[in-house]
Protein backbone atom coordinates (compact mmCIF):
# COMPACT_ATOMS: atom_id res chain seq x y z
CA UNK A 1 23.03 33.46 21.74
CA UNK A 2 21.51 31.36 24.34
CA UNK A 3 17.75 32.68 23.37
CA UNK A 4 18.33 31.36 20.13
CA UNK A 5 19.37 27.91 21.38
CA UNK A 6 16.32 27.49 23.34
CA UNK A 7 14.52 28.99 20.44
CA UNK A 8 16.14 26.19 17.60
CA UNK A 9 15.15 23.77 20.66
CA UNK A 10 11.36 24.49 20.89
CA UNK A 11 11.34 24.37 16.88
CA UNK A 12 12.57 20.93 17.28
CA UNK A 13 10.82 19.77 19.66
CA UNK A 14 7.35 21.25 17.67
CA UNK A 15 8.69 19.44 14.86
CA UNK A 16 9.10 16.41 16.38
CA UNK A 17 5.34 16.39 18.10
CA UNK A 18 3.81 17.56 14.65
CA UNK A 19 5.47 14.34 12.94
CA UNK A 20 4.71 11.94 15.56
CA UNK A 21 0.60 13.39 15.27
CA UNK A 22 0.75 13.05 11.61
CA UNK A 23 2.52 9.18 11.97
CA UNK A 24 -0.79 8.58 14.33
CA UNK A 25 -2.71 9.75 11.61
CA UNK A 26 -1.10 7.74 8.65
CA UNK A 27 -1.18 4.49 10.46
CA UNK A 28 -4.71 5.19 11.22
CA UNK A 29 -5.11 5.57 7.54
CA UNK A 30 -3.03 2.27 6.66
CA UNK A 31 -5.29 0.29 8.92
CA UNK A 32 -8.44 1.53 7.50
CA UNK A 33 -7.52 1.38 4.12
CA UNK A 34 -10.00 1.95 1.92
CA UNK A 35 -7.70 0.84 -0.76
CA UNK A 36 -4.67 -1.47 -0.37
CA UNK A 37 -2.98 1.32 -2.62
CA UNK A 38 -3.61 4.06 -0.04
CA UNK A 39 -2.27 1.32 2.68
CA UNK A 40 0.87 1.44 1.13
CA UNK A 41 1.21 5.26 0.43
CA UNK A 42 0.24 5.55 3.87
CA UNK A 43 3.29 2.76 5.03
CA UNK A 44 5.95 4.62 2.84
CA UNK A 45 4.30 8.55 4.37
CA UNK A 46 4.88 7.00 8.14
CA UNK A 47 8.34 5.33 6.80
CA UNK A 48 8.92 9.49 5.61
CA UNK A 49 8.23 10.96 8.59
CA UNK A 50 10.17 8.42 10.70
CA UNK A 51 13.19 9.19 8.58
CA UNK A 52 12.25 12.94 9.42
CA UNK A 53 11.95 12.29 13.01
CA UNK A 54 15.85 10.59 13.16
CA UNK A 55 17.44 13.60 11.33
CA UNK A 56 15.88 15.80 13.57
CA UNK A 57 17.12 14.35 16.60
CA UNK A 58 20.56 14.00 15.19
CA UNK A 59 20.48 17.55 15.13
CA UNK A 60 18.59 18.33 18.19
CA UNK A 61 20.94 15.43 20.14
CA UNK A 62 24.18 16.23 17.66
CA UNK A 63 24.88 12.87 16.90
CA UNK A 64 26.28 12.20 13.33
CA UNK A 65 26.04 8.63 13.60
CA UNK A 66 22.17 9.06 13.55
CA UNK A 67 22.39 10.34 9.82
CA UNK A 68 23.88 6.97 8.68
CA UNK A 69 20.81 5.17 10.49
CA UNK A 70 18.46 7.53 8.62
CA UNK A 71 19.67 6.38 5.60
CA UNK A 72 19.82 2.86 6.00
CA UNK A 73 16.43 3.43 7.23
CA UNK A 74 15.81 4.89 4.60
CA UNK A 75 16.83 2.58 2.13
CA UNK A 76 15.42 -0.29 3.99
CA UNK A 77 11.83 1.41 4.14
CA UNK A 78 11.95 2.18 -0.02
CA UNK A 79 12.73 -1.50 -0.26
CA UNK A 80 9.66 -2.30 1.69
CA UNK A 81 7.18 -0.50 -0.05
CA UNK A 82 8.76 -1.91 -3.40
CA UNK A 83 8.03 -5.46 -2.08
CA UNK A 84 4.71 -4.43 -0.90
CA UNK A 85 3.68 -3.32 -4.27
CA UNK A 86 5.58 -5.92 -6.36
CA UNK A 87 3.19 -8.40 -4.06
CA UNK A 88 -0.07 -6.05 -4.92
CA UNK A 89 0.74 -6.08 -8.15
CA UNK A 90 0.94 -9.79 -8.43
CA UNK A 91 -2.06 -10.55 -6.80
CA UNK A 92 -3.83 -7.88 -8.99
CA UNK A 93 -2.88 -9.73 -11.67
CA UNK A 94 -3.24 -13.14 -10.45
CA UNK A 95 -6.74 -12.20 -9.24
CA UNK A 96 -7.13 -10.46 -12.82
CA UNK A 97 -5.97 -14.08 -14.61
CA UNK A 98 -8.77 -15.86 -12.36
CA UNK A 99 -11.60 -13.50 -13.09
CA UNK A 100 -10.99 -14.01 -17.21
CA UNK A 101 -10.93 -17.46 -16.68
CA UNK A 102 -14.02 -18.01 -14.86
CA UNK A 103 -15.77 -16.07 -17.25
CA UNK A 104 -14.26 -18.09 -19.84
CA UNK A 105 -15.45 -20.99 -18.24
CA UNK A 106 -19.10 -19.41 -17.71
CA UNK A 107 -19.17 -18.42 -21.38
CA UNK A 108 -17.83 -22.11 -22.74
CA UNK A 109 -21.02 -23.27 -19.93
CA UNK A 110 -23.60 -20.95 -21.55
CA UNK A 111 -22.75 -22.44 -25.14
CA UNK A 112 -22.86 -25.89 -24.40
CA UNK A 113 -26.50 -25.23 -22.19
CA UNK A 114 -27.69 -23.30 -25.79
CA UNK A 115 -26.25 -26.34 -27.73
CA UNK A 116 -28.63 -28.30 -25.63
CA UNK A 117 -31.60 -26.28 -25.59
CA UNK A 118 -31.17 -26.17 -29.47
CA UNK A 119 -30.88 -30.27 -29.54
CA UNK A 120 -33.80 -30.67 -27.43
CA UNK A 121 -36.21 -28.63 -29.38
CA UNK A 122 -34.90 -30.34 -32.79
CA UNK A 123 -35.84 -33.35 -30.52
CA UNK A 124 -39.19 -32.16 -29.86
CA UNK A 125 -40.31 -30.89 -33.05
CA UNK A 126 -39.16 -34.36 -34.50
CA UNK A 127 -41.41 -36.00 -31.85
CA UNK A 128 -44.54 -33.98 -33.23
């Protein structure tokens, strides 16, 4: 019975090291991005693996009370990336809004310049 103790322990503990590599590796990706969509999948993966992490050691350490903070942690960290993408998504379409409107702008700019053109060579030929 005890080999299979200090087997289940060793599992853990490989468990544990494998998540903590792969958070390395997702907040690597968050901070290079390319995308501010793959920075938040990337938040919400390490958020994942963090929850992962605390109900493993409540197992590993028997501790119930650690399942009740993995899932207010985990309820806090879905909240997070909902706010992070409810922000995204507003300044996509803010930035959206602003790019119609300048060309809007640029088109109204081009007509008026033809209007112009168009007067002065009616000027012109009059002239001749």
């Amino acid at each position: 019975m005890e080999v299979i103790e200090q087997v289940y322990d060793i599992l853990l503990a490989a468990a544990v090291i494998v998540l903590a590599l792969l958070i390395i590796v997702s907040m690597v990706r968050s901070v290079l991005g390319p995308g501010i969509a793959d920075r938040i999948i990337a938040v919400n993966m390490t958020g994942t693996m963090i929850i992962m992490i605390i109900a493993i050691l409540s197992v590993y350490l028997d501790e119930n009370y650690l399942v009740d903070v993995c899932l207010i942690y985990a309820m806090l960290s879905f909240l997070g990336v909902v706010v992070l993408c409810k922000v995204y998504t507003g300044v996509y379409l803010q930035h959206k809004k602003m790019k119609a409107d300048l060309d809007a702008i640029d088109d109204n700019l081009k007509h008026q310049s033809e209007g112009q053109e168009d007067r002065l060579c009616k000027k012109e030929e009059g002239d001749i």
